[in-house]
Protein backbone atom coordinates (compact mmCIF):
# COMPACT_ATOMS: atom_id res chain seq x y z
CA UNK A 1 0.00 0.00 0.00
CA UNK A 2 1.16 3.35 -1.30
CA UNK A 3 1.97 6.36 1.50
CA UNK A 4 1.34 9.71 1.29
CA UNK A 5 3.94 12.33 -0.12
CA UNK A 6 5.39 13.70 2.83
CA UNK A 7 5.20 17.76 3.23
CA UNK A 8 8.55 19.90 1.99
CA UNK A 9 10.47 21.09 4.33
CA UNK A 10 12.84 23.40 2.68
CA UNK A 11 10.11 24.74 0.41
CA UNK A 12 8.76 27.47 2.18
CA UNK A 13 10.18 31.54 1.34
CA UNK A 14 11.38 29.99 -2.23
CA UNK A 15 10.92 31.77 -5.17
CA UNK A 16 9.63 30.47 -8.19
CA UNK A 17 8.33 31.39 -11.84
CA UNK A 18 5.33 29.42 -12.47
CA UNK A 19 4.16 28.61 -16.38
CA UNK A 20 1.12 27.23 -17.37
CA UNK A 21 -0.59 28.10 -13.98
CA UNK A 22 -3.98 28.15 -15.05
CA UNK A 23 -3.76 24.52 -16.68
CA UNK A 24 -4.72 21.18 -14.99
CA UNK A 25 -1.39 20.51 -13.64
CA UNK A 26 -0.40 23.82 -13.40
CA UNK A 27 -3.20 24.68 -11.07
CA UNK A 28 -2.21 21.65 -8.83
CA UNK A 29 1.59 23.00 -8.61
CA UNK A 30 0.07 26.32 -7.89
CA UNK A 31 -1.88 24.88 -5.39
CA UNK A 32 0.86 22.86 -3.42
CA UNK A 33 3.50 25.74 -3.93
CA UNK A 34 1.40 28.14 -1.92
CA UNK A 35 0.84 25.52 0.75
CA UNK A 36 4.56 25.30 1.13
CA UNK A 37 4.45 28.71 1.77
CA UNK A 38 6.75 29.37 -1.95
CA UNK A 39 6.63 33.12 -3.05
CA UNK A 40 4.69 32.41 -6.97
CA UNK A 41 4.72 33.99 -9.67
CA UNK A 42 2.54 32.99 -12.21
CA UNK A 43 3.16 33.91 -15.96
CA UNK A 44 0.91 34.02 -18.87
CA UNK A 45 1.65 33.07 -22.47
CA UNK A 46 1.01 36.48 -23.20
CA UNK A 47 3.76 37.22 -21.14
CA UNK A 48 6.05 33.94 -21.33
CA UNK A 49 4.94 31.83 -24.50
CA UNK A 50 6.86 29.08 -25.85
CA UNK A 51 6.58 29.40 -29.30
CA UNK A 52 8.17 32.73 -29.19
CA UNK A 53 11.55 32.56 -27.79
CA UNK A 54 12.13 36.17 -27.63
CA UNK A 55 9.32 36.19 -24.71
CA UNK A 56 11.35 33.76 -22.86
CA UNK A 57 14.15 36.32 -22.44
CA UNK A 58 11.86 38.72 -21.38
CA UNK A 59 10.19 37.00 -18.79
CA UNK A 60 13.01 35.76 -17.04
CA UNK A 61 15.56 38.75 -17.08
CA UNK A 62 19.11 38.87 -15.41
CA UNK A 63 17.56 41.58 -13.07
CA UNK A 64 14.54 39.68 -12.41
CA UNK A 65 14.05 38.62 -8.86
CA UNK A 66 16.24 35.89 -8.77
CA UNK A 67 13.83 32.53 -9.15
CA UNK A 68 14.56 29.63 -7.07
CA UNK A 69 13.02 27.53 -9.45
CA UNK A 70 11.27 27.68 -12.65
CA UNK A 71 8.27 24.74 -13.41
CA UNK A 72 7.15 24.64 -16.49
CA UNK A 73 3.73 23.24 -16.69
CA UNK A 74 3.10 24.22 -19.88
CA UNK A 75 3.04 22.63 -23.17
CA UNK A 76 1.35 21.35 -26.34
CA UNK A 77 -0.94 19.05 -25.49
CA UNK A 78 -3.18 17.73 -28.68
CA UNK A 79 -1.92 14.55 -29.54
CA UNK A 80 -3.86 14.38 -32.45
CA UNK A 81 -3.56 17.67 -33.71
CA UNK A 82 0.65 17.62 -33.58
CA UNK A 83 -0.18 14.78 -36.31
CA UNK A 84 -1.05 17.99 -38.83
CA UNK A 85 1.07 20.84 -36.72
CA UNK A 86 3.99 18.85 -36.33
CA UNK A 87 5.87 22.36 -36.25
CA UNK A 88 4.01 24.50 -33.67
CA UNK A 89 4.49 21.14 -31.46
CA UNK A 90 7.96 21.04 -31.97
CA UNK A 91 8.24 24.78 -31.18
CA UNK A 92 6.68 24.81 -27.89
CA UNK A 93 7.35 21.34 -26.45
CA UNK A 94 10.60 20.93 -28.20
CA UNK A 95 12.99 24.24 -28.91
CA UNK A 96 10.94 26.30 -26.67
CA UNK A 97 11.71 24.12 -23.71
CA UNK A 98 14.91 24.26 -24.64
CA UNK A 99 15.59 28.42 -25.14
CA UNK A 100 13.56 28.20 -21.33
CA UNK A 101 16.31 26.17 -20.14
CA UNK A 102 19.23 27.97 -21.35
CA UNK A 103 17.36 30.84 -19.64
CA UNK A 104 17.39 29.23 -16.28
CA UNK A 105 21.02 28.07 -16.83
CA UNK A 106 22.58 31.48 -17.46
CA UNK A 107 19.73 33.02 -14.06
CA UNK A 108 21.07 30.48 -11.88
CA UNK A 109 17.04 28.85 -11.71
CA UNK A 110 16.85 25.09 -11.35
CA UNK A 111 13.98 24.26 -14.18
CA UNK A 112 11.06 21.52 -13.38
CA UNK A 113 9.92 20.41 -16.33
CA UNK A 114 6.89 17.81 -17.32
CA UNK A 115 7.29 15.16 -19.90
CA UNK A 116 5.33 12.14 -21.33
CA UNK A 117 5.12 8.42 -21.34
CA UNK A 118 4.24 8.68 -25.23
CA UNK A 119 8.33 9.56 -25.46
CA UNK A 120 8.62 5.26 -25.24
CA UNK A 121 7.42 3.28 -28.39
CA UNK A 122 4.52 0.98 -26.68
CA UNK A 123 6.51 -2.34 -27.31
CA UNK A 124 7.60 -2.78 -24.09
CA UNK A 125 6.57 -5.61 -21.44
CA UNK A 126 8.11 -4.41 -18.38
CA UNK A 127 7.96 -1.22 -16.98
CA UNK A 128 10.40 1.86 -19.08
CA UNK A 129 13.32 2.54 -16.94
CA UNK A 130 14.10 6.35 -17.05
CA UNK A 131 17.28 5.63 -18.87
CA UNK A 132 15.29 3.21 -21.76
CA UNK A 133 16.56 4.61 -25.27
CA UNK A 134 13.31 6.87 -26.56
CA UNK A 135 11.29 6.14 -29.54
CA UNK A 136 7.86 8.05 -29.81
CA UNK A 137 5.53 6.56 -32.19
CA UNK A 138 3.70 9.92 -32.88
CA UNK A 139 4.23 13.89 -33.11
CA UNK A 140 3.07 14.45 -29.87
CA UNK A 141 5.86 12.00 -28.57
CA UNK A 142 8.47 13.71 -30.57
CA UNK A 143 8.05 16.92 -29.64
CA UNK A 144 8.25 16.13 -26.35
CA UNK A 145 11.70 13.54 -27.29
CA UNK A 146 13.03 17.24 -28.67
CA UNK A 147 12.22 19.01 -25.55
CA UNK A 148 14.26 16.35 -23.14
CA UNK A 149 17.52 16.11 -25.69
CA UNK A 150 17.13 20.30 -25.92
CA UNK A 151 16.77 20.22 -21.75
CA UNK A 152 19.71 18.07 -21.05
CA UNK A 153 22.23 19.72 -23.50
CA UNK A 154 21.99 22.94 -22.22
CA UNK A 155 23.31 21.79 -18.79
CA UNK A 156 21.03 23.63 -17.08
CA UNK A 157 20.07 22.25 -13.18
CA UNK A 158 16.46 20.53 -13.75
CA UNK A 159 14.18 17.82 -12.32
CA UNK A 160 12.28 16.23 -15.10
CA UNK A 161 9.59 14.51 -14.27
CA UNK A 162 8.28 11.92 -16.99
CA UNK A 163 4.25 11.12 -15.55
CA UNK A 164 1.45 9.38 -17.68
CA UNK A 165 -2.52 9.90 -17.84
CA UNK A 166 -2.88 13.12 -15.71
CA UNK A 167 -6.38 13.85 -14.00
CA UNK A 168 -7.53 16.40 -11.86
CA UNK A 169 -11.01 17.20 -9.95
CA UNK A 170 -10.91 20.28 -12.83
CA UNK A 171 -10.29 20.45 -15.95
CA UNK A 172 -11.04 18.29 -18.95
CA UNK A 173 -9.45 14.53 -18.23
CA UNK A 174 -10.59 11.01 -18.86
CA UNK A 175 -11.58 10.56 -15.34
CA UNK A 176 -13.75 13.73 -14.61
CA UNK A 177 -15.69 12.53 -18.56
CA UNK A 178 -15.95 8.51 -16.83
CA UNK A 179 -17.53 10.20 -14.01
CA UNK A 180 -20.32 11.91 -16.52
CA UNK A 181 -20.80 9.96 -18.87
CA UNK A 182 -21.34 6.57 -16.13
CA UNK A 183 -24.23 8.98 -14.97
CA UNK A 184 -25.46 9.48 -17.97
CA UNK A 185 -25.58 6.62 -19.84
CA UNK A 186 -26.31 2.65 -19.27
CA UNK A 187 -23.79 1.43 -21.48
CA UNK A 188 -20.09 2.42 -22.78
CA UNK A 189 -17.18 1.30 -24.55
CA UNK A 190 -13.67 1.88 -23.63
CA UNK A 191 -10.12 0.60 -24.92
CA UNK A 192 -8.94 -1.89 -22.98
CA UNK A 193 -5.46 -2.60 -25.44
CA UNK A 194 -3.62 0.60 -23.95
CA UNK A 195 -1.68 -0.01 -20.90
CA UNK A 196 0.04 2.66 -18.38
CA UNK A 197 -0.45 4.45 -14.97
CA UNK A 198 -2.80 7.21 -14.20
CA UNK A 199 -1.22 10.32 -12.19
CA UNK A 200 -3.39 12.11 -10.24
CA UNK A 201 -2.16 16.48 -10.33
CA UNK A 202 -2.30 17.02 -7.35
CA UNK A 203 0.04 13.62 -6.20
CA UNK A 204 2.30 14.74 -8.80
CA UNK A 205 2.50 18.26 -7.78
CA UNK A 206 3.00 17.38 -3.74
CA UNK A 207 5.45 14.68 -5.14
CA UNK A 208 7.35 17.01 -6.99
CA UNK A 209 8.19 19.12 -3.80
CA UNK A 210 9.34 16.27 -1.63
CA UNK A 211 11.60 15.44 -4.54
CA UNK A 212 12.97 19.23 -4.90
CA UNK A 213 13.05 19.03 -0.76
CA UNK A 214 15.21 15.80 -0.88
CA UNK A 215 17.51 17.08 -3.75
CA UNK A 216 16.58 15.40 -6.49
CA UNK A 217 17.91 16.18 -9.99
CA UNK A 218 17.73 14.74 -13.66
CA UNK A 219 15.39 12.81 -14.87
CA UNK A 220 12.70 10.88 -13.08
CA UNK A 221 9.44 8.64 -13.45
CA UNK A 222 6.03 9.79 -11.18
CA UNK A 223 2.36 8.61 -11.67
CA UNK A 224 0.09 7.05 -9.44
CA UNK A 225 0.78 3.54 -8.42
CA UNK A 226 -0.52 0.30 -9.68
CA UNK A 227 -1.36 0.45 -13.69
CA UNK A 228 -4.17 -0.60 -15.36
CA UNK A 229 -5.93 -0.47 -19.07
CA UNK A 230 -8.42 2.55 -20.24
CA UNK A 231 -11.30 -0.01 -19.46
CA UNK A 232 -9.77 -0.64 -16.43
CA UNK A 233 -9.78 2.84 -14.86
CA UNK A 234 -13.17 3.75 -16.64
CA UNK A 235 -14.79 0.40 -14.06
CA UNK A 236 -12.78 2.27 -10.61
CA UNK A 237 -14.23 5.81 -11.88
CA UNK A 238 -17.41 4.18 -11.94
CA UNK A 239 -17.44 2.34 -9.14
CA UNK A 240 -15.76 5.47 -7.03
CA UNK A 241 -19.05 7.33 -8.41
CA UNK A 242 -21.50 4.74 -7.42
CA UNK A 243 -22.59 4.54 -10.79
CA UNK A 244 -24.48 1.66 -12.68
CA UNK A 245 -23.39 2.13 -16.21
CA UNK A 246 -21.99 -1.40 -17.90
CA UNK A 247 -18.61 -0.46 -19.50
CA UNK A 248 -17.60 -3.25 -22.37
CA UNK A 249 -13.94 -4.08 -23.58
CA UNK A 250 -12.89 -2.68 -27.04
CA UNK A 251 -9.63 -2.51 -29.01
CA UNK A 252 -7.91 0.67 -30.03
CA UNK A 253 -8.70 -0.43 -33.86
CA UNK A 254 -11.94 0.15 -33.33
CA UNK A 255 -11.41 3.26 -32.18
CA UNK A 256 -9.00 4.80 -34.56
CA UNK A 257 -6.88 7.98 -33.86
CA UNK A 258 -5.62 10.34 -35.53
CA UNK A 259 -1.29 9.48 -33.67
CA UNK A 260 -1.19 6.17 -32.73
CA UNK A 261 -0.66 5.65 -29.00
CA UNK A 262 1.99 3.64 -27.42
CA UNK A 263 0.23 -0.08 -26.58
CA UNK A 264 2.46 -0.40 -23.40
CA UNK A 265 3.21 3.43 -21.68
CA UNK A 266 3.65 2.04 -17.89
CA UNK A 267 6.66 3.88 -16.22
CA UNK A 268 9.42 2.38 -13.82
CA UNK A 269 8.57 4.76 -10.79
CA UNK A 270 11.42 2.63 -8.79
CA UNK A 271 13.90 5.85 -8.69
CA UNK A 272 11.62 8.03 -6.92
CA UNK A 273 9.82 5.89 -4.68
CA UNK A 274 13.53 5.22 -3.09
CA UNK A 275 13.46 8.71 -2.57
CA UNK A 276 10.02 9.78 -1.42
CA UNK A 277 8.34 6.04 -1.13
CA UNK A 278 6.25 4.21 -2.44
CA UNK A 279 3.38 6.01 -4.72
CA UNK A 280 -0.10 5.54 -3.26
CA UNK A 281 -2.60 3.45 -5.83
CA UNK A 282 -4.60 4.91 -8.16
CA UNK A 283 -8.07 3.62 -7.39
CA UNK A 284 -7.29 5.41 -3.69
CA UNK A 285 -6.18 8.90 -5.67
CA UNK A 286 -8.97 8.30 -8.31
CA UNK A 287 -11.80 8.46 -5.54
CA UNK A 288 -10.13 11.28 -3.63
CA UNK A 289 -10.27 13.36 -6.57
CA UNK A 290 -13.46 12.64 -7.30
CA UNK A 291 -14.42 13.52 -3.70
CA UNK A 292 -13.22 16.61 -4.65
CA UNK A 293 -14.96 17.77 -7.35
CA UNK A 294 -16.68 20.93 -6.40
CA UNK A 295 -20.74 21.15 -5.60
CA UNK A 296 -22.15 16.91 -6.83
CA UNK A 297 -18.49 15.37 -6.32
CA UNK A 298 -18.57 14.34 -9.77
CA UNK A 299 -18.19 15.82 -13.30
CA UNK A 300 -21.11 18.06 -14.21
């Protein structure tokens, strides 16, 4: 049985330069960085965008106010659509992440940056090791693949964290949708021929502390624990709902995509968990963030 992410101790009166605040992960980093009592500053992509490196400069002067860190928690996130804007994925999860971290090298900012289990081909049996040779099978995958050669080769001090299958009690994610559509319908099918681990935000956000509290650098695997099939975590939402809807089996050829998806995506969390234990399991995180869910406790 997983245990909970212990709170940071050396958090608290850091400074740190927050992208992407307003997204689903973003929101959860906001959320635990204020707990830990860090001094944010969140930044817009009208202020800092990606895709514009000039912006990046900007943002993140010399004579800024000297960020701790700098998490990026932003990013180009349409799997499908990188299939036909291959380039605007490559500049914002790929060169842009890149220009941001030869920004934080040359400020002195440690950068925490968010990457993908779609980086890893889907061939695999056994869980990807963090050091597993990478070999996306899509756009999405690549642009990300860019990002994490661009990160590294700058030299730059950074804790990348690769996750899988984020949900949140906001936002638009496969679990909130489960939640709806089990109430609103008596039957549904779901894949059940992808396999990986969910990540709840929020566990990744408090995670992401403790890791930054015990000194952790490089690269790094966090999700939820356990792992489990589409079909699989569509039944727990359910049943964490109290829902009746039957949920039947399907394979991902009948429900084609526009970028293929990795068959096998589950991530070797064994390099963390020595560091901050053992991640709690995803049916437990799954009904806690369903619990929170504002006003029914479910998606509306």
């Amino acid at each position: 049985m997983g245990s909970p992410v212990r709170g940071p101790k050396k958090a608290k009166g850091r400074r740190a330069l927050l992208l992407g605040a307003t997204g689903m992960l973003g929101r959860a980093v906001a959320d635990a960085l204020a707990e830990a009592g860090v001094d944010v500053t969140p930044v817009g992509r009208a202020e800092l965008d990606l895709a514009r490196p000039e912006t990046i400069e900007a943002a993140i002067s010399v004579d800024s106010r000297g960020y701790d860190w700098v998490f990026n928690c932003a990013a180009y996130t349409d799997v499908d659509g990188a299939e036909d804007d291959a380039g605007l994925a490559d500049a914002i999860n790929g060169y842009g992440v890149g220009a941001l971290a030869e920004r934080c090298a040359a400020v002195d900012a440690t950068l925490i940056h968010y990457g993908t289990d779609y980086v890893f081909d889907g061939a695999g049996t056994a869980p990807y090791p963090v050091d597993r040779p990478l070999n996306p099978v899509n756009a999405y995958g690549r642009s990300k693949a860019l990002g994490e050669r661009l990160l590294r080769e700058s030299g730059v001090r950074h804790l990348h964290l690769r996750t899988s299958w984020l949900y949140a009690p906001w936002g638009n994610n496969f679990v909130l949708t489960m939640a709806r559509l089990t109430r609103d319908k008596d039957r549904l099918t779901v894949v059940d021929d992808q396999r990986g681990r969910p990540t709840s935000c929020r566990h990744l956000a408090r995670a992401t502390l403790e890791l930054l509290d015990a000194g952790a650098q490089g690269t790094l695997h966090v999700t939820d624990g356990g792992e489990c099939t589409w079909y699989d975590l569509a039944r727990v939402v359910r049943d964490a709902a109290g829902h009746e809807c039957e949920i039947v089996p399907c394979s991902s050829a009948e429900y084609p995509r526009r970028a293929p998806r990795p068959a096998y995506s589950v991530l070797d969390l064994s390099l963390a968990e020595a560091i901050i234990g053992p991640m709690a399991p995803f049916e437990k995180a799954v009904a806690r963030a369903l619990d929170a869910v504002p006003d029914s406790g479910e998606a509306s």
